[in-house]
C-alpha atoms as a PDB file:
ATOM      1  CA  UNK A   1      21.760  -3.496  -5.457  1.00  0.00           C
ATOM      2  CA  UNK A   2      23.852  -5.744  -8.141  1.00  0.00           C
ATOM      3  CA  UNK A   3      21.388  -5.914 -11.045  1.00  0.00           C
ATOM      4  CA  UNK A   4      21.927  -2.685 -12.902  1.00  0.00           C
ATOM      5  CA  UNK A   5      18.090  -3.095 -15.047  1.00  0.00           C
ATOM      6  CA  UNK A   6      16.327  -3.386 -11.315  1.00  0.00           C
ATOM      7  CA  UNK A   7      18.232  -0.687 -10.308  1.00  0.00           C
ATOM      8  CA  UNK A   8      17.183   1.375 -13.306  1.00  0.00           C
ATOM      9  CA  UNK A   9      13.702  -0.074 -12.843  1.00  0.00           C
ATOM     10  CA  UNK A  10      13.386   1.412  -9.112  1.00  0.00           C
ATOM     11  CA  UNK A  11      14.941   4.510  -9.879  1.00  0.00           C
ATOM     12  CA  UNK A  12      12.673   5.320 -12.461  1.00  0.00           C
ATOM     13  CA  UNK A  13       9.574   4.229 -10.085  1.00  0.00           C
ATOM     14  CA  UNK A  14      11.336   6.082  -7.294  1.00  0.00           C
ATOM     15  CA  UNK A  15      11.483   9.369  -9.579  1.00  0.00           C
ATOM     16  CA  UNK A  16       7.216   8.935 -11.111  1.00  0.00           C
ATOM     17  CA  UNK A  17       4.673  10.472  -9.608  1.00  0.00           C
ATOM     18  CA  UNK A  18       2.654   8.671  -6.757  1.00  0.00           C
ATOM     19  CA  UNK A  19      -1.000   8.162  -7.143  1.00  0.00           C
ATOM     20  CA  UNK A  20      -3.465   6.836  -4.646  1.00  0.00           C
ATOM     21  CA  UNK A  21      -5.537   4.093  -5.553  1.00  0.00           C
ATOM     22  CA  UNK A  22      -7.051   3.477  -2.039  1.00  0.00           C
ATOM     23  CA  UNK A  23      -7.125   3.845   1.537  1.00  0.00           C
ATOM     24  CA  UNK A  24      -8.574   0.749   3.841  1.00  0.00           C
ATOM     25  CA  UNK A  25     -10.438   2.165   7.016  1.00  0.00           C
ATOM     26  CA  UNK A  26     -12.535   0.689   9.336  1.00  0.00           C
ATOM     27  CA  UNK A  27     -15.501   3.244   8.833  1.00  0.00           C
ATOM     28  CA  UNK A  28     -15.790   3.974   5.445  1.00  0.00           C
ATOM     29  CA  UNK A  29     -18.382   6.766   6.344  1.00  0.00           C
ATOM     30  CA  UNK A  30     -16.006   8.550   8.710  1.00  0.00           C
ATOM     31  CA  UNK A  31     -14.385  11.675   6.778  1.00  0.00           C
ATOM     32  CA  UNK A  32     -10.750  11.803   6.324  1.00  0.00           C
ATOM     33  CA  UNK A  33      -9.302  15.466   5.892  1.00  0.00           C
ATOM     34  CA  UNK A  34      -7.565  15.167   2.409  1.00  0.00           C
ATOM     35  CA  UNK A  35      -8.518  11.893   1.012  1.00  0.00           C
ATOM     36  CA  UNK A  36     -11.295  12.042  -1.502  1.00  0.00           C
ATOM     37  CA  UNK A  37     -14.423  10.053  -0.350  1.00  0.00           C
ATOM     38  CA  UNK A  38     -14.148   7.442  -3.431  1.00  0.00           C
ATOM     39  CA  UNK A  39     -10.546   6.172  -2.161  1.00  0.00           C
ATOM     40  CA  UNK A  40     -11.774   4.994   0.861  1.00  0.00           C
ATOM     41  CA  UNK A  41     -12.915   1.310   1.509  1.00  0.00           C
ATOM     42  CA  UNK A  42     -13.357  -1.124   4.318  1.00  0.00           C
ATOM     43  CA  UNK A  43     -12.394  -4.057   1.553  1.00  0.00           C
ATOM     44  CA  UNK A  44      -8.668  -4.208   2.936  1.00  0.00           C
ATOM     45  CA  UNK A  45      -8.343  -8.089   0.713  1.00  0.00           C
ATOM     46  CA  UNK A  46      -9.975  -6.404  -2.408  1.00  0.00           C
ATOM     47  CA  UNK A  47      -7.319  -3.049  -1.648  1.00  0.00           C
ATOM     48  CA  UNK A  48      -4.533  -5.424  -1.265  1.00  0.00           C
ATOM     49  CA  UNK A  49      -5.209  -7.731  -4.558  1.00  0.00           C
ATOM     50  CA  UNK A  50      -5.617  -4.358  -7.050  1.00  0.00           C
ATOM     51  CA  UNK A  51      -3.283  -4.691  -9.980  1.00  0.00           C
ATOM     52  CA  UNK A  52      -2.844  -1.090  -9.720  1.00  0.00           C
ATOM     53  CA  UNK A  53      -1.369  -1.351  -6.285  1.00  0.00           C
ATOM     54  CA  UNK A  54       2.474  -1.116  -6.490  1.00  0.00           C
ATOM     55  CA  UNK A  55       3.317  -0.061  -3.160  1.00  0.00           C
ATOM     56  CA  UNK A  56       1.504  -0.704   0.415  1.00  0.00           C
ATOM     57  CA  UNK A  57       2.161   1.551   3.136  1.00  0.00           C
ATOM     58  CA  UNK A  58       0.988  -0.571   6.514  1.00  0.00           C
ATOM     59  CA  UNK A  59       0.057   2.192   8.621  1.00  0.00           C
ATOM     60  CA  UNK A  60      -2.035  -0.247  11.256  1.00  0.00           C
ATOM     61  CA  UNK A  61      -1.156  -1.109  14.914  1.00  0.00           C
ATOM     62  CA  UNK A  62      -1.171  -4.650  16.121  1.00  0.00           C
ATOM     63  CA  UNK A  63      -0.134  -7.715  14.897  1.00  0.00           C
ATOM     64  CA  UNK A  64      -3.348  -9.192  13.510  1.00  0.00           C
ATOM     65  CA  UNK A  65      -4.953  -8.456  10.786  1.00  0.00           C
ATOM     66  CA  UNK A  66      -1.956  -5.801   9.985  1.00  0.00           C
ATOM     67  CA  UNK A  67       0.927  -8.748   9.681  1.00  0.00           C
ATOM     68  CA  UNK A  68      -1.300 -10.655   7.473  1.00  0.00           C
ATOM     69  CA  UNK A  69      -2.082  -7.842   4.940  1.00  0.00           C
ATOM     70  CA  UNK A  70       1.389  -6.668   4.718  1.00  0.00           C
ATOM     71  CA  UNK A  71       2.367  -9.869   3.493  1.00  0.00           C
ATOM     72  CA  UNK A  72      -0.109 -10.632   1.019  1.00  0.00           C
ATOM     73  CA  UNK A  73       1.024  -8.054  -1.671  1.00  0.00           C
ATOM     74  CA  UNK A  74       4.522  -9.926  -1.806  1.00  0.00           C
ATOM     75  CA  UNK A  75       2.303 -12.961  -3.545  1.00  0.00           C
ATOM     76  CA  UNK A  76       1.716 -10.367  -6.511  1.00  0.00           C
ATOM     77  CA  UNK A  77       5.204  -9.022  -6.638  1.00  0.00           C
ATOM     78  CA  UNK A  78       3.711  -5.586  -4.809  1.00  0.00           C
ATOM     79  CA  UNK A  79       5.925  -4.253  -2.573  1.00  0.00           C
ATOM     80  CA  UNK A  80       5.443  -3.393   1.484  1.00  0.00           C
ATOM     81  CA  UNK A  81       6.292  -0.579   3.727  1.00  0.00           C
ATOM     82  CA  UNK A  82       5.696  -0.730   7.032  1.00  0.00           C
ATOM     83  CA  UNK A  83       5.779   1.946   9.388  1.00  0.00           C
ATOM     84  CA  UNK A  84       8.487   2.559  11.514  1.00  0.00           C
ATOM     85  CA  UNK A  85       7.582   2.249  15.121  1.00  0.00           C
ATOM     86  CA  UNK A  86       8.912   4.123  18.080  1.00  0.00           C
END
C-alpha cells in the first residue's frame, strides 16, 4: 500500500470495533443462535445500500444472486469480502 493517509485510514478501521448492522437470510423468521432478531432481514438490496455498511462479508453459495450483491457495495465505496472456498 503506497498512500501513507489510506494506509493510516485502514489501520485505524482495522483496529475499531466491529458492529453489526445486518444479516440477509432467506427466512427472516428462522432463529439464528447469536444474532439478535432485529438484525435479520430478507431485504439483501436495502442491506447492501445502508450507509452504515462499511464492510460485506458474502457468506452465500452460488453464483447468482451472491456475485451480484458482492459487487454492488463497490458502487458506494463499501468494501467486499468474500468467503474463501475450499
Amino acid at each position: 500500500m503506497n498512500d501513507p493517509d489510506r494506509r493510516e485510514a485502514l489501520l485505524d478501521a482495522a483496529t475499531g470495533p466491529i458492529e453489526l448492522v445486518g444479516v440477509a437470510v432467506r427466512d427472516a423468521a428462522k432463529r439464528r443462535k447469536g444474532i439478535p432478531k432485529h438484525l435479520l432481514t430478507t431485504d439483501v438490496a436495502g442491506l447492501v445500500a445502508n450507509d452504515d455498511l462499511d464492510i460485506l462479508v458474502e457468506l452465500a453459495g452460488g453464483i447468482k444472486p451472491a456475485r451480484s450483491t458482492s459487487r454492488r457495495p463497490f458502487a458506494t465505496g463499501s468494501r467486499s469480502s468474500p468467503p474463501t472456498r475450499r
